[in-house]
Each structure stands twice: as C-alpha cells, then as structure tokens.
C-alpha atoms as a PDB file:
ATOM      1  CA  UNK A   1      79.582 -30.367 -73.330  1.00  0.00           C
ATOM      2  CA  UNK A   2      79.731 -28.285 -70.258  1.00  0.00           C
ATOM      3  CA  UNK A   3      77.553 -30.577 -68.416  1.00  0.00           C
ATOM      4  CA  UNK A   4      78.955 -33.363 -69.288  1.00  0.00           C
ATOM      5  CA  UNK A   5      82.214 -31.790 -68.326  1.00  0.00           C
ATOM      6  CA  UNK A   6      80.833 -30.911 -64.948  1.00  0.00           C
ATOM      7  CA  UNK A   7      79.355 -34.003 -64.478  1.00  0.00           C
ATOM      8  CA  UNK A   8      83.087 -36.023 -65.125  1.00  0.00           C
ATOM      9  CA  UNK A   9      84.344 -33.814 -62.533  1.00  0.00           C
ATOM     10  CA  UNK A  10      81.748 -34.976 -60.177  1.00  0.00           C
ATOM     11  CA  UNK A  11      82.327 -38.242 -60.587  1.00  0.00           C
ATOM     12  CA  UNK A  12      85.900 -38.081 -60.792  1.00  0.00           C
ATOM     13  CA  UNK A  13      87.097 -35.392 -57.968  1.00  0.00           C
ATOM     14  CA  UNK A  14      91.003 -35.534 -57.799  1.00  0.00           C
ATOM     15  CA  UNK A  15      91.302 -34.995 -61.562  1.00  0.00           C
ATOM     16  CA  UNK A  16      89.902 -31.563 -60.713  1.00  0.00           C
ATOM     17  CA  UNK A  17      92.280 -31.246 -58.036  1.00  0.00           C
ATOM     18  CA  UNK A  18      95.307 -32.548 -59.734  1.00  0.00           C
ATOM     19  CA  UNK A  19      94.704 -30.210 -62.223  1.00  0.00           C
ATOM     20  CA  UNK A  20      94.115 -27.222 -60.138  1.00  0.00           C
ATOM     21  CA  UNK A  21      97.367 -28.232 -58.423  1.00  0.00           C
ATOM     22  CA  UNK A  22      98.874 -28.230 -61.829  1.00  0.00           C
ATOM     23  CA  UNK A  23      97.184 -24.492 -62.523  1.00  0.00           C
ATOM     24  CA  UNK A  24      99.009 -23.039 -58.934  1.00  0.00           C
ATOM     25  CA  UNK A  25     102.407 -24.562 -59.803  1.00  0.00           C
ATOM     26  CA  UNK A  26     102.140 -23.427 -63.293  1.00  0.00           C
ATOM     27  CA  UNK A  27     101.134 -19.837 -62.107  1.00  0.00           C
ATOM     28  CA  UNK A  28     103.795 -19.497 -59.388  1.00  0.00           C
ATOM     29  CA  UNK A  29     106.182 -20.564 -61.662  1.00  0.00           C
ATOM     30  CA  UNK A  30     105.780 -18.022 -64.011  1.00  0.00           C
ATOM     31  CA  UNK A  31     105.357 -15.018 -61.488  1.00  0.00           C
ATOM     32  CA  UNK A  32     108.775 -16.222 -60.078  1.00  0.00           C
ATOM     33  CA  UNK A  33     110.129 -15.793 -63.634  1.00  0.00           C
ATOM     34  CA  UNK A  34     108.403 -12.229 -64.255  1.00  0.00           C
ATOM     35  CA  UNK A  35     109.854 -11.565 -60.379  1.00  0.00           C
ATOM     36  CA  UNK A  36     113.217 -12.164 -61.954  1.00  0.00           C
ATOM     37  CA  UNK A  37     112.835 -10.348 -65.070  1.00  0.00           C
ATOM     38  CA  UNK A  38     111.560  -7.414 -63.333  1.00  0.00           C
ATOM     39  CA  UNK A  39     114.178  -7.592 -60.762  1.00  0.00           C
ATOM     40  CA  UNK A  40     117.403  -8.251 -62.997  1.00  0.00           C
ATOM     41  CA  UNK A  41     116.572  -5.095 -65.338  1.00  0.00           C
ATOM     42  CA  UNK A  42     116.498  -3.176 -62.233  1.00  0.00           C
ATOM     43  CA  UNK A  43     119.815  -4.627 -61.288  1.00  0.00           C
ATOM     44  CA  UNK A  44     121.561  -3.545 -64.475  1.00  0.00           C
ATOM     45  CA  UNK A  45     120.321   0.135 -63.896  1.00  0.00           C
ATOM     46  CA  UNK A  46     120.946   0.162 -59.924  1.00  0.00           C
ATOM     47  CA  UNK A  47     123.361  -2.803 -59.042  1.00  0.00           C
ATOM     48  CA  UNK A  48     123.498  -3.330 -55.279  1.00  0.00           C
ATOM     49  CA  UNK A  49     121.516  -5.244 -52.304  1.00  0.00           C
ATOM     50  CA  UNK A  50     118.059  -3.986 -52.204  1.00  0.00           C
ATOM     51  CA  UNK A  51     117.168  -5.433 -55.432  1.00  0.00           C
ATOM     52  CA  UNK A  52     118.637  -9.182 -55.033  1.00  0.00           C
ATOM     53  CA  UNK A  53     117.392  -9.375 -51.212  1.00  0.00           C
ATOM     54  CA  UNK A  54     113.757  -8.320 -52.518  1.00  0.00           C
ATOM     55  CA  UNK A  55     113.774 -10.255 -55.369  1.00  0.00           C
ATOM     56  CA  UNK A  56     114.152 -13.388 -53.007  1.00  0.00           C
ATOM     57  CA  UNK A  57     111.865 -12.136 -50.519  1.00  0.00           C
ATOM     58  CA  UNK A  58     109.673 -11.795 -52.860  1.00  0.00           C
ATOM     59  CA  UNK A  59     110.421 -15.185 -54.514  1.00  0.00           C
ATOM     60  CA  UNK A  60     109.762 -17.077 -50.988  1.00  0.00           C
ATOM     61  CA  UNK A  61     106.480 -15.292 -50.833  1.00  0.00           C
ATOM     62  CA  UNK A  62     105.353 -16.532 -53.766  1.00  0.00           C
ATOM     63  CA  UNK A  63     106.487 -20.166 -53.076  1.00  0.00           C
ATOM     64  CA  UNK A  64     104.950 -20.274 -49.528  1.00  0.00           C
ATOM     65  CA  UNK A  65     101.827 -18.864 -51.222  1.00  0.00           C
ATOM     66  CA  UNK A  66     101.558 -21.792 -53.756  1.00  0.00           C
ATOM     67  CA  UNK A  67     102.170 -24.038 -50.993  1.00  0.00           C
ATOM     68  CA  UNK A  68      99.362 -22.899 -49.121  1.00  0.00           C
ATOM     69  CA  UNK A  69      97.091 -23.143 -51.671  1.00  0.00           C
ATOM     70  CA  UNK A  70      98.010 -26.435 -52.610  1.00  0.00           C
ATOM     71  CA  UNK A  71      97.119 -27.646 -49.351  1.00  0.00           C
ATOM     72  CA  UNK A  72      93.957 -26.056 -49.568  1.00  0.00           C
ATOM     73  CA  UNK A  73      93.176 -27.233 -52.494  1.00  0.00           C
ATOM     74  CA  UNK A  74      94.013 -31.170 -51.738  1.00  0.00           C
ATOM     75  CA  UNK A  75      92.794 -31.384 -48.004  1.00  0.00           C
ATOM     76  CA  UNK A  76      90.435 -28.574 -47.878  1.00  0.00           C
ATOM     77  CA  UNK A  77      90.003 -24.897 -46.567  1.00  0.00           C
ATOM     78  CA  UNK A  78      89.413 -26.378 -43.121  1.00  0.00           C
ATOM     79  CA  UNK A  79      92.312 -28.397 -42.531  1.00  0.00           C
ATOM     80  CA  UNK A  80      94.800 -25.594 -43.362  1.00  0.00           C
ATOM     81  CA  UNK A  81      92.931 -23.303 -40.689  1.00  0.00           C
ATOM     82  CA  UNK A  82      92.933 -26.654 -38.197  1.00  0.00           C
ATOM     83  CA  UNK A  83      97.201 -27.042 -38.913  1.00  0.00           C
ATOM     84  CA  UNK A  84      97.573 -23.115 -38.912  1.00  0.00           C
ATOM     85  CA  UNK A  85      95.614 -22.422 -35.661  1.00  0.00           C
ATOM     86  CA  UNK A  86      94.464 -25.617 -33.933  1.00  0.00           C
ATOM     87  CA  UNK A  87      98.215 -26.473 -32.950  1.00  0.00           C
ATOM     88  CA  UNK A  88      98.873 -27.258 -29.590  1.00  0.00           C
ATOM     89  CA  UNK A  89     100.775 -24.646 -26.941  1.00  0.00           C
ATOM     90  CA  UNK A  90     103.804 -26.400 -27.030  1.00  0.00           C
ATOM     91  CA  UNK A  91     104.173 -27.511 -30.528  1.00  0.00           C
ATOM     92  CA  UNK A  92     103.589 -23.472 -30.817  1.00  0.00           C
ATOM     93  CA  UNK A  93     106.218 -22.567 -28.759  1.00  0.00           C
ATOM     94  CA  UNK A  94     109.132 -25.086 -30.037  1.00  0.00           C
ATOM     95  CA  UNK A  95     108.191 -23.389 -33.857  1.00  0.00           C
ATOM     96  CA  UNK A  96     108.392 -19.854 -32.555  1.00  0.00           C
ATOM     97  CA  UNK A  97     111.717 -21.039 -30.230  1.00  0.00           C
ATOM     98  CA  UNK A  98     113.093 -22.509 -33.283  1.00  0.00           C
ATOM     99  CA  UNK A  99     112.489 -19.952 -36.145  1.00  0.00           C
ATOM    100  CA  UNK A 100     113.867 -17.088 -33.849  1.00  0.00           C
ATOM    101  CA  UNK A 101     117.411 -17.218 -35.663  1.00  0.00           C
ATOM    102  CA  UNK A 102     115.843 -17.130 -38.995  1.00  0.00           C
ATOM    103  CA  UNK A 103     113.451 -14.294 -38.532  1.00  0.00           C
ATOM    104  CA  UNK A 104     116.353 -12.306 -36.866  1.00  0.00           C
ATOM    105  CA  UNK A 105     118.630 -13.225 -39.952  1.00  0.00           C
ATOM    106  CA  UNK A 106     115.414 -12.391 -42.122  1.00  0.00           C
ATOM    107  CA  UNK A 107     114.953  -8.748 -40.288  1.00  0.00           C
ATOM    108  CA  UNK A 108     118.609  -8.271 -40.415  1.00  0.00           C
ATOM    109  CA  UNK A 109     118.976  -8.444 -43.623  1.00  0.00           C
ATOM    110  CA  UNK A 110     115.888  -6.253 -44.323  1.00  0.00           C
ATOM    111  CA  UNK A 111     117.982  -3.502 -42.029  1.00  0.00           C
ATOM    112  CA  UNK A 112     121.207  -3.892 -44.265  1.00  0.00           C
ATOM    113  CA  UNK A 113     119.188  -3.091 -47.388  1.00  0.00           C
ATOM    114  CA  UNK A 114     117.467  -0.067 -46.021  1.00  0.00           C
ATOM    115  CA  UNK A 115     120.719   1.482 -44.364  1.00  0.00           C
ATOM    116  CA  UNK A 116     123.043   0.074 -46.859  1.00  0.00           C
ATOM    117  CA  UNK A 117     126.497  -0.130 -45.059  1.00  0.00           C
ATOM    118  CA  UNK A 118     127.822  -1.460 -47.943  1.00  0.00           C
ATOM    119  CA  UNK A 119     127.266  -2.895 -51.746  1.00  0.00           C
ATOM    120  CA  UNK A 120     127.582  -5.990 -53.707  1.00  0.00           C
ATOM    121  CA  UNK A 121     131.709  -5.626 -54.745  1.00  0.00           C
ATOM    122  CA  UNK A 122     132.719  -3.606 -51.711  1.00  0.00           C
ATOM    123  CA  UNK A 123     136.040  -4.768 -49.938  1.00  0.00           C
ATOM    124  CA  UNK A 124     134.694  -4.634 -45.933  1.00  0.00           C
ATOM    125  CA  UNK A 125     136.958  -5.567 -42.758  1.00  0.00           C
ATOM    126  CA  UNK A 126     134.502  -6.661 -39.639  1.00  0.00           C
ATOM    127  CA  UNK A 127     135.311  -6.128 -35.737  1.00  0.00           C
ATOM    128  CA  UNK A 128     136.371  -9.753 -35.481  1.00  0.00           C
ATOM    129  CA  UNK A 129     139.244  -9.277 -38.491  1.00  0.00           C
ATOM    130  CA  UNK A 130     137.225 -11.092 -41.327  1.00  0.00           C
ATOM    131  CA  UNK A 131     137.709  -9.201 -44.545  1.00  0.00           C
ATOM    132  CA  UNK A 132     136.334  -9.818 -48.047  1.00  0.00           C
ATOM    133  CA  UNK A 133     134.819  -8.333 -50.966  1.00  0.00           C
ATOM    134  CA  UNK A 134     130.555  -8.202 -50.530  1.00  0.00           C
ATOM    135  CA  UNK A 135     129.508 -11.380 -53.237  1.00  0.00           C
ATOM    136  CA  UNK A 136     125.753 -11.735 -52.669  1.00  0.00           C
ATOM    137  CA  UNK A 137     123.323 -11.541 -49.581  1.00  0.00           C
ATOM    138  CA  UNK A 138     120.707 -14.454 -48.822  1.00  0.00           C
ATOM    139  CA  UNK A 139     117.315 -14.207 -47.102  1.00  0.00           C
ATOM    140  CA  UNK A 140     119.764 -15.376 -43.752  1.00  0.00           C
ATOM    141  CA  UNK A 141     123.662 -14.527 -44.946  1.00  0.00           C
ATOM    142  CA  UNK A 142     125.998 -12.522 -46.150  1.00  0.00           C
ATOM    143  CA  UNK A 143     128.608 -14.099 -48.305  1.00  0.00           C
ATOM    144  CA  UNK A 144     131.860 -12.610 -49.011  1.00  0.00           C
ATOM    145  CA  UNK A 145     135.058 -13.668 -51.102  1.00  0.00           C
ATOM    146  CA  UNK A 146     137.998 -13.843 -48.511  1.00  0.00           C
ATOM    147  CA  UNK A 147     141.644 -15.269 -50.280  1.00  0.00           C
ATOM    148  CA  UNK A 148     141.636 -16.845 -53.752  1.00  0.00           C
ATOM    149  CA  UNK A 149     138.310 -19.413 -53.315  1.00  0.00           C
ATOM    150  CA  UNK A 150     137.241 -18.894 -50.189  1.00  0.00           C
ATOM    151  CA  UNK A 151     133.947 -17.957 -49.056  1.00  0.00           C
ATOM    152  CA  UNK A 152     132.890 -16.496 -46.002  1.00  0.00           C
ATOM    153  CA  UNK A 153     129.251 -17.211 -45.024  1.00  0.00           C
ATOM    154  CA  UNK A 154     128.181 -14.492 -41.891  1.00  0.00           C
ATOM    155  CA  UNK A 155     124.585 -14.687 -40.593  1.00  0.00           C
ATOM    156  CA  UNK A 156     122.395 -11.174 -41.022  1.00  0.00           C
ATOM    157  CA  UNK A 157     121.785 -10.940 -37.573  1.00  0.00           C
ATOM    158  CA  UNK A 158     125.484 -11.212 -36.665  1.00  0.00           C
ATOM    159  CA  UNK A 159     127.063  -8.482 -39.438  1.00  0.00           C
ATOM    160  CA  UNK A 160     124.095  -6.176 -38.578  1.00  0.00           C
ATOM    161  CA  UNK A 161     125.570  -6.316 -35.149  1.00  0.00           C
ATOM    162  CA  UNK A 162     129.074  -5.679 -36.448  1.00  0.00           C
ATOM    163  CA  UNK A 163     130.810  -2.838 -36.425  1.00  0.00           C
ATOM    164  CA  UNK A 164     133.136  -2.963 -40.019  1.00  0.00           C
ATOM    165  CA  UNK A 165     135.176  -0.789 -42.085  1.00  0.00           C
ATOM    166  CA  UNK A 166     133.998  -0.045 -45.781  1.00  0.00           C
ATOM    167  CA  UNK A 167     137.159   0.203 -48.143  1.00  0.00           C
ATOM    168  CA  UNK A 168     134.592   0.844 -50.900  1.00  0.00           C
ATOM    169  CA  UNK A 169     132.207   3.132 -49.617  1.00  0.00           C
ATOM    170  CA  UNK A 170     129.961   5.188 -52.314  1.00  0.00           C
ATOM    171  CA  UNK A 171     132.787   4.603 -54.903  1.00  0.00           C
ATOM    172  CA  UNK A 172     133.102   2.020 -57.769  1.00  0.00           C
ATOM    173  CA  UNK A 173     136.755   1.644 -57.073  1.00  0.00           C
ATOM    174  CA  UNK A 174     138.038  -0.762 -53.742  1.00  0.00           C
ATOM    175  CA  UNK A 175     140.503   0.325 -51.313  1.00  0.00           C
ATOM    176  CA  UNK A 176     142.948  -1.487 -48.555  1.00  0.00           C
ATOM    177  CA  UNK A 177     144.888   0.012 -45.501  1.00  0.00           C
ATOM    178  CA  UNK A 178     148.798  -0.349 -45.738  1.00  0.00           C
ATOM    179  CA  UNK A 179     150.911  -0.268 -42.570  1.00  0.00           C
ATOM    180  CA  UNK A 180     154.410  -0.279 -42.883  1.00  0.00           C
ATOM    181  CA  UNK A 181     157.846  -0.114 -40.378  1.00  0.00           C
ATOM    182  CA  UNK A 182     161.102   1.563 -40.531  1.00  0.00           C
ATOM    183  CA  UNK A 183     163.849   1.604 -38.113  1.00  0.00           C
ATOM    184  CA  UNK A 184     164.684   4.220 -35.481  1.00  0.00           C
ATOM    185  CA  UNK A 185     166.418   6.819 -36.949  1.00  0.00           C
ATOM    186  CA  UNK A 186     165.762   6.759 -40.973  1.00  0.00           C
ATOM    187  CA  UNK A 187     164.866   9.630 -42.768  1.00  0.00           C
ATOM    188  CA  UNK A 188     160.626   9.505 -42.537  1.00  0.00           C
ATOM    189  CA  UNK A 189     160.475  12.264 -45.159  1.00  0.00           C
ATOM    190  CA  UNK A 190     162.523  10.284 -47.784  1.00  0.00           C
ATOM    191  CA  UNK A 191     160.930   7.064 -46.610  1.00  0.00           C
ATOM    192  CA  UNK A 192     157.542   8.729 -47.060  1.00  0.00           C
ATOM    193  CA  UNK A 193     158.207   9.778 -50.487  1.00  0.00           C
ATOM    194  CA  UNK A 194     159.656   6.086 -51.380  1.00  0.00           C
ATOM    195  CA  UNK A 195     156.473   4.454 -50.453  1.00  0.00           C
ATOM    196  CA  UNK A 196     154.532   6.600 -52.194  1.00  0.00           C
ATOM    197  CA  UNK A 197     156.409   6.486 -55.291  1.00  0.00           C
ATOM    198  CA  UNK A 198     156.670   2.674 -55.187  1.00  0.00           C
ATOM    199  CA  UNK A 199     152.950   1.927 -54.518  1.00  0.00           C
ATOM    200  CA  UNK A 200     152.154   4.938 -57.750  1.00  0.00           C
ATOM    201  CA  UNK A 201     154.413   1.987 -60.154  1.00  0.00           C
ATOM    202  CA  UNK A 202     151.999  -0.478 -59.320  1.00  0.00           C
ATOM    203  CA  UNK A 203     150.089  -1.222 -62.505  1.00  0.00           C
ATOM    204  CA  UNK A 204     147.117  -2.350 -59.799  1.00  0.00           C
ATOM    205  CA  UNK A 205     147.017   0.923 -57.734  1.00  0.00           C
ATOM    206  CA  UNK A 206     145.024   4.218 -59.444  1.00  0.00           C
ATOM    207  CA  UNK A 207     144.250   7.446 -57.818  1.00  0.00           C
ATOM    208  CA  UNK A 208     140.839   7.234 -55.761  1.00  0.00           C
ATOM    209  CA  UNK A 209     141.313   9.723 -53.189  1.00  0.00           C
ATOM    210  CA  UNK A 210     139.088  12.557 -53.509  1.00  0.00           C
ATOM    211  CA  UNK A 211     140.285  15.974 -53.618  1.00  0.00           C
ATOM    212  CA  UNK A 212     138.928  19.386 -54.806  1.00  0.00           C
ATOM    213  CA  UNK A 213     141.468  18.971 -58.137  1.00  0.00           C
ATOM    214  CA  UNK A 214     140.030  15.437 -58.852  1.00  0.00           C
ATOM    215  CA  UNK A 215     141.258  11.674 -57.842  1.00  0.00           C
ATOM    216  CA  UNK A 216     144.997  11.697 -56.374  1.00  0.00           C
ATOM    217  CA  UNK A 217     147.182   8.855 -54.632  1.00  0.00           C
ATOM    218  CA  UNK A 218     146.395   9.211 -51.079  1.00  0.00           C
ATOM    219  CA  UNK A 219     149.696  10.299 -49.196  1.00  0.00           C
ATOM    220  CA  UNK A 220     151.571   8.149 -46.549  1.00  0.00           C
ATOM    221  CA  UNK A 221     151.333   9.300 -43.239  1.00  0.00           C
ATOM    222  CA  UNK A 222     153.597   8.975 -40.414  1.00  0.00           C
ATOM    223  CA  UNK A 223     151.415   7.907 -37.429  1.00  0.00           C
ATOM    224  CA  UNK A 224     152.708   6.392 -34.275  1.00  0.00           C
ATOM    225  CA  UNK A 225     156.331   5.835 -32.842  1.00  0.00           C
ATOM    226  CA  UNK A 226     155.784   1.741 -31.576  1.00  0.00           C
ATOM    227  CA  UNK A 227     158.246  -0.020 -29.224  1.00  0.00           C
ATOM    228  CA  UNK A 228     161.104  -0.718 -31.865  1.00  0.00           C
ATOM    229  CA  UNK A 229     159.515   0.831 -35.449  1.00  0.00           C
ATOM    230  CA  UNK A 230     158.377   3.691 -36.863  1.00  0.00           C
ATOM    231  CA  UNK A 231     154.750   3.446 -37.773  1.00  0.00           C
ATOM    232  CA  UNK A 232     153.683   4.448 -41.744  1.00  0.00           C
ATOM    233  CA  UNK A 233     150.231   4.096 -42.882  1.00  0.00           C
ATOM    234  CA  UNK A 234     148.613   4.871 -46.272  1.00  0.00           C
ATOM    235  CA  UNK A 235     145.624   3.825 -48.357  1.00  0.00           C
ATOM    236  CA  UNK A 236     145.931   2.271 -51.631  1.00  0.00           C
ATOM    237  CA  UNK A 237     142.773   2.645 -54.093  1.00  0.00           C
ATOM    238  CA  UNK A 238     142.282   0.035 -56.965  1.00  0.00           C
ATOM    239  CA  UNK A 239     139.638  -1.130 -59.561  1.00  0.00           C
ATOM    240  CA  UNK A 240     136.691  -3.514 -58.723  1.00  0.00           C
ATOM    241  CA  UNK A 241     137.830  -5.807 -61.192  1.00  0.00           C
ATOM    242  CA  UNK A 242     141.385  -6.440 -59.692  1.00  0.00           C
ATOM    243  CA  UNK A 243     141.398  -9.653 -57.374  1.00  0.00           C
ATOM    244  CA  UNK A 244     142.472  -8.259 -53.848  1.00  0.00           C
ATOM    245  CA  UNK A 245     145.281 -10.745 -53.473  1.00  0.00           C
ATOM    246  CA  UNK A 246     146.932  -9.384 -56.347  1.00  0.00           C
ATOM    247  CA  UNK A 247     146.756  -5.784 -55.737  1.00  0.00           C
ATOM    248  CA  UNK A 248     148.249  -6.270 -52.032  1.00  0.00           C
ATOM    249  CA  UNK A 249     150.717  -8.356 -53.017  1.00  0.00           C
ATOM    250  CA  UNK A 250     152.254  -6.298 -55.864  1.00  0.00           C
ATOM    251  CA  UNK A 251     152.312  -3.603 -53.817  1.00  0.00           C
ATOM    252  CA  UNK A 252     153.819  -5.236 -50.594  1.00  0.00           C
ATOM    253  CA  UNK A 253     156.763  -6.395 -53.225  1.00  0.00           C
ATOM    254  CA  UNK A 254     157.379  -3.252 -54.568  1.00  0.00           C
ATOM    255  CA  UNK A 255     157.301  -1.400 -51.202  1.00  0.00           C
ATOM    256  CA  UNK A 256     159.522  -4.050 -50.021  1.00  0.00           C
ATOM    257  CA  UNK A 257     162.290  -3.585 -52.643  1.00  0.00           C
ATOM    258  CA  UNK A 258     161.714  -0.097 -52.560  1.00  0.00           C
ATOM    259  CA  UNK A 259     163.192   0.185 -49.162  1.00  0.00           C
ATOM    260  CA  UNK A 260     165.904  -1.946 -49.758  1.00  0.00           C
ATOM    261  CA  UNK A 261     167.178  -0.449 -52.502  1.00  0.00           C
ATOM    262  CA  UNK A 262     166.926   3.313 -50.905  1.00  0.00           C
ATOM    263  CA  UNK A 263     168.822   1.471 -47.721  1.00  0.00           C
ATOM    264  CA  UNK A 264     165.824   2.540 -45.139  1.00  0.00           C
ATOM    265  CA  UNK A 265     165.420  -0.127 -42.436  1.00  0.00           C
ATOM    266  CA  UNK A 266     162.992  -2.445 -42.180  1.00  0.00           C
ATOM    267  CA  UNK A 267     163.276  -3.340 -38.195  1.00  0.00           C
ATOM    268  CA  UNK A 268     162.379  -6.671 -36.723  1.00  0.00           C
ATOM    269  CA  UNK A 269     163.396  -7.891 -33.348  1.00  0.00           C
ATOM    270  CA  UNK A 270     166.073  -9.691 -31.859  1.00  0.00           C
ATOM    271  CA  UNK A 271     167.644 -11.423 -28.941  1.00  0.00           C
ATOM    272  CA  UNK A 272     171.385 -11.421 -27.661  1.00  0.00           C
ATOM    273  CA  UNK A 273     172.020 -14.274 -26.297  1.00  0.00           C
ATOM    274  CA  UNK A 274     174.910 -15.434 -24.322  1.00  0.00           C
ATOM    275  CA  UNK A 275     175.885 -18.511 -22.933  1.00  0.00           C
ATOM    276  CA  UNK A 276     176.912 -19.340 -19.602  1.00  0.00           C
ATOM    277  CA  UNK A 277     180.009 -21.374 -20.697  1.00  0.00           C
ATOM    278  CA  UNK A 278     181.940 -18.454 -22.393  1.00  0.00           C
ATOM    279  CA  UNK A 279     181.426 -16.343 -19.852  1.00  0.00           C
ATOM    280  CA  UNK A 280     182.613 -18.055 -17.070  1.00  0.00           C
ATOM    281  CA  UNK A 281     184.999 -16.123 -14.740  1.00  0.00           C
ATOM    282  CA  UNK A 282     184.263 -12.826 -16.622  1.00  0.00           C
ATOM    283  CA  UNK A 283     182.209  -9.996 -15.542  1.00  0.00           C
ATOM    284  CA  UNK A 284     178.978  -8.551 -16.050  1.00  0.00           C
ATOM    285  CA  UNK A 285     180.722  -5.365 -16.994  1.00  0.00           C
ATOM    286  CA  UNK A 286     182.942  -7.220 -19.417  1.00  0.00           C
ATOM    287  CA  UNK A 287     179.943  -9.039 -21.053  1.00  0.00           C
ATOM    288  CA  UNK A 288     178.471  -5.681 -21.820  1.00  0.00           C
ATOM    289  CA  UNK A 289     181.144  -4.496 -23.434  1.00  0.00           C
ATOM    290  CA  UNK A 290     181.564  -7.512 -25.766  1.00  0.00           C
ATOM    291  CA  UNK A 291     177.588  -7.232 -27.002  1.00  0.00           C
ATOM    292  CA  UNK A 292     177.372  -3.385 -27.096  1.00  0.00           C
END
C-alpha cells in the first residue's frame, strides 16, 4: 500500500505538492488561531498595547513564513534562494528605498510598546493639537477616536516622534484640561469656588486627583492675567466609559450658567466704532467723551 502510494506520487508530482500546500495553509492557520487564543487571555488579565502589537507581529510572522514555504514547496528550494539573493543592485535598492517607511512605522511601534507612553483607552493631546482617546495600534498606526465617529489614523514613526500629553496616565479613569475667562475685576476667589462647584454637579465628572486622603476634585487655579481676561484653569477627571464629547460639553454648560447666574463676567472683545459722518465739525476731545 505504501509503495503503491509512493509510486502514485511519482507519477503524479503536483498532487504531492498541492497537498503539502494544503498541509502549510492548514498549519498556519491554526497557529494564527492558538496566537490569538493565547494572546486574548492575556489581554483580559493585562489590557494594553504590548499584547495586541505582538499578537500581530507575531501573526505576520507566521503568514510570511507559510508564504515562504509555499514557494518552496511549488518552485523549489533553489528558486526561493535565486528571488531572495540573486536580485539585481537596483531592484535591491528600490525594495530597501521603498520599505523604509514601513520598517520605521514597524520599529516605532515596537518602541511605543516597550516605553508605553500611553494605553489602549487613554485620552492623549499631540504637539500638533490632535486629541483622541488611544483605540488600537497596527503593525504601522496608531488609531485614535477624535469627535463622535471620527478616526484619526497617525503613523508609528510620526507619534513616536511626538511629544503629547497623557490625560490618562497609569489610571483607569480619563481626564481633560479646562481653561476658562473672567473679566477684569471679578472676585477670582468666588469665581474659583463657582467653577468648582459647578463642574462637582456634573453627573460625568468624579474625583481622580490623587491625594494622601484618597481621590478629590482637582481645584481651579488662577494662572495668568491675558490681555483682556483673567486666566482659570482646572482638570476635570471622568470614567473610561463616558464618551469625551459628552463629559466636556456638560461641563462647559454648567460652567457657563454657573457664571451667569453668580453675575461674574465672561469677557470677549469689542470695537467702538465711530463714523465719520456724526462727527463732523466736533472734536477729538468731544468724541472721547461721548464713548468713555
């Protein structure tokens, strides 16, 4: 039976190799699967980027392994060596000119898993202004969730490169930076406490600032005097599971009305402006005195 088997195989040489093609796909296949298994129950004890990028490092591995040894099995040992090596210089060089972006995307986002400037569900705010919340990261990208649908694709390379601020770092809760204005001449102690009180009602906002008694509200700060406002700063903390959008914009409404209500200025600017018609024949002194 063996022989005869042999013999069949002889005679009949691509069967053998369609169904040693058959043998690879069917093996790669199911490493890829035990890859995932392995790799999603390590997820659900440590959830964050080393395990996803590896898992599809380790995925392309695999699949560039069965495709080498398909060709090697259908054209023969030889012909892989002759298309690996026996390339020409220049056919060389345009590969290597072309796969430098990838393999600098690739390396980059080896050095984000290693350092780890930030996890899968962290709110981040880059160098160029792009902020969103950390969704998944590729072999090349990082993809982020900016406002309502939007994603934000950023090449490795590039956000390796960045510098960014991490409203999430080493806590399960996400954070944003508040900046708010009041006129020259309110009270900034009252106006301090008003903020504060108003962003505490929001059902979004929940203490994340770390003290030596536990979590707090972080305070509101009074930071810079600008050309026409007082400056007021604060951060706001908030669970992962609360959609950005929603958590700023409850608590730019309440601050809002908040003001308003205690009567502390909200400045903007404006222009006087005076036209040449009504003025003519009066002076400059007199036109003071009518917009003072």
């Amino acid at each position: 039976m063996l022989n005869r088997l042999i013999r069949f195989f002889d005679t009949y040489p691509f069967v053998k190799t369609i169904i040693g093609v058959i043998l690879i796909v069917a093996a790669i296949w199911i490493l890829i699967r035990v890859n995932r298994t392995v790799f999603r129950n390590i997820r659900k004890k440590h959830e964050g980027l080393n395990p996803l990028f590896f898992e599809r490092m380790i995925t392309a591995i695999l699949l560039l392994t069965g495709a080498v040894l398909v060709i090697t099995l259908v054209f023969g040992e030889s012909s892989v060596w002759k298309t690996v090596l026996g390339g020409t210089a220049l056919i060389s060089a345009v590969l290597a000119f072309a796969a430098q972006d990838v393999i600098k995307d690739i390396l980059g986002g080896l050095m984000l898993t290693v350092y780890k400037p930030f996890e899968i569900g962290n709110r981040v705010e880059l160098e160029d202004g792009t902020v969103g919340i950390v969704r998944d990261i590729t072999m090349r990208h990082v993809i982020l969730d900016g406002l309502d649908t939007q994603k934000i694709v950023i090449p490795n390379s590039k956000i390796n490169l960045m510098r960014l601020r991490n409203f999430s770092f080493h806590s399960n809760n996400r954070s944003a930076h508040f900046t708010f204005y009041i006129a020259y001449g309110s009270d900034i102690e009252h106006a301090l406490q008003v903020i504060k009180e108003a962003i505490m009602s929001s059902p979004y906002s929940i203490p994340g600032k770390e003290t030596p008694e536990g979590a707090a509200y972080a305070d509101v700060y009074f930071m810079a005097y600008e050309e026409c406002a007082l400056r007021l700063q604060t951060t706001v903390y908030y669970a992962a599971s609360t959609p950005s959008e929603k958590a700023i914009s409850d608590i730019n409404l309440r601050v809002d009305e908040a003001l308003r209500r205690n009567h502390i200025e909200i400045p903007y600017p404006y222009l006087n402006v005076i036209h040449k018609t009504e003025t003519a024949g009066i002076s400059e002194k007199e036109i003071r005195k009518r917009h003072v």
